[in-house]
C-alpha atoms as a PDB file:
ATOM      1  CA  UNK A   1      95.369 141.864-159.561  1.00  0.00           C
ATOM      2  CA  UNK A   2      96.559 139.446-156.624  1.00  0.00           C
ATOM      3  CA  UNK A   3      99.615 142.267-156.055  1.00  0.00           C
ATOM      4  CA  UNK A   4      97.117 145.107-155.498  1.00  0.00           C
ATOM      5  CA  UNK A   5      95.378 143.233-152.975  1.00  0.00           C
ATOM      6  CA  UNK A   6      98.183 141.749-151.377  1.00  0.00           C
ATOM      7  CA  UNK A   7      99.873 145.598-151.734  1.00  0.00           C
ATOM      8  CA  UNK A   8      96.431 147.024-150.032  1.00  0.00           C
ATOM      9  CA  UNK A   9      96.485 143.989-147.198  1.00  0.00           C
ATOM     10  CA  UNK A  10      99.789 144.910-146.251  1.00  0.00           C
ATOM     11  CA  UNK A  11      98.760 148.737-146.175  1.00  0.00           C
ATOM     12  CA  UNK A  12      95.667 148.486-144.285  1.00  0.00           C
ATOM     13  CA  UNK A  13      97.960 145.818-141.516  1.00  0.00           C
ATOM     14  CA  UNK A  14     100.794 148.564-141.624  1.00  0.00           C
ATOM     15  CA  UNK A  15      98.085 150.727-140.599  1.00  0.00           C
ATOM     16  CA  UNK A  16      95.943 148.982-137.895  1.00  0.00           C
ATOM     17  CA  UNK A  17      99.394 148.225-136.094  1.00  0.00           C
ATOM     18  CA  UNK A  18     100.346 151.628-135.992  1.00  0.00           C
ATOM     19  CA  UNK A  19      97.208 152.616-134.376  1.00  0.00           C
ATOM     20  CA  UNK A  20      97.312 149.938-131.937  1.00  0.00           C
ATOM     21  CA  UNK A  21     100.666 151.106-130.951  1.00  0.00           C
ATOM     22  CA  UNK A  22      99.811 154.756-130.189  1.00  0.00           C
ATOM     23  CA  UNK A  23      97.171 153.797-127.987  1.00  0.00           C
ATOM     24  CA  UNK A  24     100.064 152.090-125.569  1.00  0.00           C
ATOM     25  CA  UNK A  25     102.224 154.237-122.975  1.00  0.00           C
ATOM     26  CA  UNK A  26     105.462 154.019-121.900  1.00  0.00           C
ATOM     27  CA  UNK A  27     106.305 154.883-117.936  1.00  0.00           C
ATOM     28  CA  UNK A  28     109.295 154.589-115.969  1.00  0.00           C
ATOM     29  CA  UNK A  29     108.280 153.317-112.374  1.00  0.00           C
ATOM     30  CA  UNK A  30     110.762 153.633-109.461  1.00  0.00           C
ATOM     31  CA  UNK A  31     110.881 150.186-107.886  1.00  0.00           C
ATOM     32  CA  UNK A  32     112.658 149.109-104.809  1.00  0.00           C
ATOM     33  CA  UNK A  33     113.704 145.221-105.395  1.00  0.00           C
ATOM     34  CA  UNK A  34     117.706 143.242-104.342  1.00  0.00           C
ATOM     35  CA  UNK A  35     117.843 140.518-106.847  1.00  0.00           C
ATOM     36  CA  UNK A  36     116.689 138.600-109.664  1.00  0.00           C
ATOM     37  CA  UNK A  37     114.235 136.943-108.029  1.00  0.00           C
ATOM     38  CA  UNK A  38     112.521 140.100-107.418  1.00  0.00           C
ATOM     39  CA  UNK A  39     113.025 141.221-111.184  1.00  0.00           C
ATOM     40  CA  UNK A  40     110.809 137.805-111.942  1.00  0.00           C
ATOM     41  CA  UNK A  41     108.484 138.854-109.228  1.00  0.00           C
ATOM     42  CA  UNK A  42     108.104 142.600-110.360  1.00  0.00           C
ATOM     43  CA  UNK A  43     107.437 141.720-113.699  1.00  0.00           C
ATOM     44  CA  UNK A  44     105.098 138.812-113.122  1.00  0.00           C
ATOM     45  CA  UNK A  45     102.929 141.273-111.189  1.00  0.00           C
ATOM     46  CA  UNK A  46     101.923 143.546-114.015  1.00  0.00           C
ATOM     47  CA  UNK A  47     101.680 140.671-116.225  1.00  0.00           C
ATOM     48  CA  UNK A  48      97.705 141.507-116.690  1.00  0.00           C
ATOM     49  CA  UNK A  49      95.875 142.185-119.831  1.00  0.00           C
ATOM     50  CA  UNK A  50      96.478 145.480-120.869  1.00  0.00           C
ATOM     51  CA  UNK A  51     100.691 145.406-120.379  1.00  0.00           C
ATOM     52  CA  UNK A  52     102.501 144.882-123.314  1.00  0.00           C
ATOM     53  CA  UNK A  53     105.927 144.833-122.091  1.00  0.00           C
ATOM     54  CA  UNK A  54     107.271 144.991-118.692  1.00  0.00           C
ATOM     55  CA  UNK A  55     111.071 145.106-118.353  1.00  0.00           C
ATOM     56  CA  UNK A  56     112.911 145.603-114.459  1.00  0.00           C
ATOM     57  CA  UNK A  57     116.617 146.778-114.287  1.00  0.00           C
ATOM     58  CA  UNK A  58     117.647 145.729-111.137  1.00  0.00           C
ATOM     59  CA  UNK A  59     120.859 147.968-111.285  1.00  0.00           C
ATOM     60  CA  UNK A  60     118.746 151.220-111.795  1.00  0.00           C
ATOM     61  CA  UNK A  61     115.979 149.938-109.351  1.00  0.00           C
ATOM     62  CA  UNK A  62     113.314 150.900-112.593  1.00  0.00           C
ATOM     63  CA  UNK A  63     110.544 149.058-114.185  1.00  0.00           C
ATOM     64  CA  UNK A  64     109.712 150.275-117.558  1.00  0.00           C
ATOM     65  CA  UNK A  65     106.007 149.472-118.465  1.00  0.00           C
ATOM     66  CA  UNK A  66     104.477 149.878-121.282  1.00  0.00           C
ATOM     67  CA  UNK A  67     100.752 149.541-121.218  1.00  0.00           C
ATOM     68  CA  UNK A  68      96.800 150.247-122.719  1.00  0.00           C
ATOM     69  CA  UNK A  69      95.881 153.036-119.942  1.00  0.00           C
ATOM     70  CA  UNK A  70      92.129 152.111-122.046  1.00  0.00           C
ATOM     71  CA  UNK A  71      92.490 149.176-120.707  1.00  0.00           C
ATOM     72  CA  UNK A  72      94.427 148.782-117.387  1.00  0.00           C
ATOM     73  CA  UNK A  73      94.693 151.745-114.987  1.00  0.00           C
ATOM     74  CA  UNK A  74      98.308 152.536-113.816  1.00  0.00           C
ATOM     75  CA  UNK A  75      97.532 152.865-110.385  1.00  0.00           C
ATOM     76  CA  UNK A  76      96.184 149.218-110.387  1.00  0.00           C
ATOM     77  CA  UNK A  77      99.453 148.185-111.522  1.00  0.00           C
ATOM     78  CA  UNK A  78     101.276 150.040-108.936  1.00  0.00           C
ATOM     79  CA  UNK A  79      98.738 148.355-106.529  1.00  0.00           C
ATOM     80  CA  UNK A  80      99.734 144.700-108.097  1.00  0.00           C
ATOM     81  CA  UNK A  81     103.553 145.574-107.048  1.00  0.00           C
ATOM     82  CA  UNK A  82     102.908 147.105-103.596  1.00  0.00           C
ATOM     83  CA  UNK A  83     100.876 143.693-103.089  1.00  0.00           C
ATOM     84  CA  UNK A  84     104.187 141.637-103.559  1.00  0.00           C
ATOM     85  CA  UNK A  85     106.327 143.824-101.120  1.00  0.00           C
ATOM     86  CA  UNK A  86     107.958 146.501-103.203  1.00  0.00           C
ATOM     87  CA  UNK A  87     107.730 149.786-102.999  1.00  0.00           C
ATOM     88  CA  UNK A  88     106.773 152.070-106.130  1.00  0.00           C
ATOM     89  CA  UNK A  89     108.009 155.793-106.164  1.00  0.00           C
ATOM     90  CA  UNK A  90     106.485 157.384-103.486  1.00  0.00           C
ATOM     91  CA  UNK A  91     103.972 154.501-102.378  1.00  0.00           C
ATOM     92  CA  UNK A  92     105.740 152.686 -99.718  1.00  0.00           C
ATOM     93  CA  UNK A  93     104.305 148.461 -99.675  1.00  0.00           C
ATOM     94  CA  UNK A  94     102.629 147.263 -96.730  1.00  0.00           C
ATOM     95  CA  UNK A  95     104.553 145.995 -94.403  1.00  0.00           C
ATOM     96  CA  UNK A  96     102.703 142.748 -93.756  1.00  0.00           C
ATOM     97  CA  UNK A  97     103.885 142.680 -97.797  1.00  0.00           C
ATOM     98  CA  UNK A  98     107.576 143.255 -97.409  1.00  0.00           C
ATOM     99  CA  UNK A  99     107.825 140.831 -94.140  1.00  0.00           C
ATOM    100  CA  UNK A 100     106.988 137.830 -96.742  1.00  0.00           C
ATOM    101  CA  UNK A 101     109.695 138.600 -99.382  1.00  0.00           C
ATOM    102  CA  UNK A 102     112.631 136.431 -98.881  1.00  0.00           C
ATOM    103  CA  UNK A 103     115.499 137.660 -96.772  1.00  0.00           C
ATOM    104  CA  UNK A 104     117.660 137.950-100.442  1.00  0.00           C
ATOM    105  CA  UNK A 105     114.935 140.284-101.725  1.00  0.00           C
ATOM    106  CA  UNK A 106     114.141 142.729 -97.806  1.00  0.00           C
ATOM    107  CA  UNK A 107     115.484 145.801 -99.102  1.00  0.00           C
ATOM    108  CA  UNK A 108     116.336 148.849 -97.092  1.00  0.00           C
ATOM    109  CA  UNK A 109     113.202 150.302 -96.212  1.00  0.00           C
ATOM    110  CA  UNK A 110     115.283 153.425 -95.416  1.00  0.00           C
ATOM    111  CA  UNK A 111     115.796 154.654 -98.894  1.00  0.00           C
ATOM    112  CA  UNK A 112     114.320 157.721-100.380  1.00  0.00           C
ATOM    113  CA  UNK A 113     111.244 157.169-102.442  1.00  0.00           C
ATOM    114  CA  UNK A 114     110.978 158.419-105.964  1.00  0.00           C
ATOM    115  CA  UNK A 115     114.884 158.552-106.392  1.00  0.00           C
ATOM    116  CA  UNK A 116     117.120 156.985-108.650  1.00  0.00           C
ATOM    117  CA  UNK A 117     120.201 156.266-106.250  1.00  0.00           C
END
């Protein structure tokens, strides 16, 4: 008897995880950061409830973000990274922003938005 209801736990967990899961998306943001310091600071600023994984390649300039869009909107986290100075696809970060980024992580402001260069 145990092995059915340890069977029918296991089912019923199985289960409940894989609905959790479809309720997350998966995006691919267009970030503008230089180094690793900005991967840390990228990350750390959609580290909110609601993200379940945030991930910055540095070499490909993208932040892949997956997230609970029931619980955190993704414009709010493109808000969060404009906040620290980088620029997201098309949204260009305040300049007040970028001025306070470290010389190592001052981009060029120049590039075109939305690409993958």
């Amino acid at each position: 008897m145990k092995k059915y209801i340890v069977a029918a736990l296991f089912c019923v967990a199985s289960f409940a995880g894989t609905e959790l899961s479809a309720q997350n998306t998966t995006v691919t943001l267009n970030v503008q950061g230089s180094c690793e310091m900005c991967k840390k600071r990228i990350e750390t600023a959609v580290d909110v409830k609601g993200v379940k994984a945030a991930d910055y390649n540095l070499a490909k300039k993208e932040l892949e973000l997956t997230y609970n869009p029931k619980k955190v909107d993704l414009a709010f986290l493109k808000e969060e990274i404009l906040k620290m100075g980088y620029d997201v696809d098309s949204l260009r970060a305040p300049d007040e922003a970028y001025k306070k980024l470290d010389h190592c992580c001052q981009y060029d402001r120049n590039h075109k938005h939305g690409s993958h260069d």
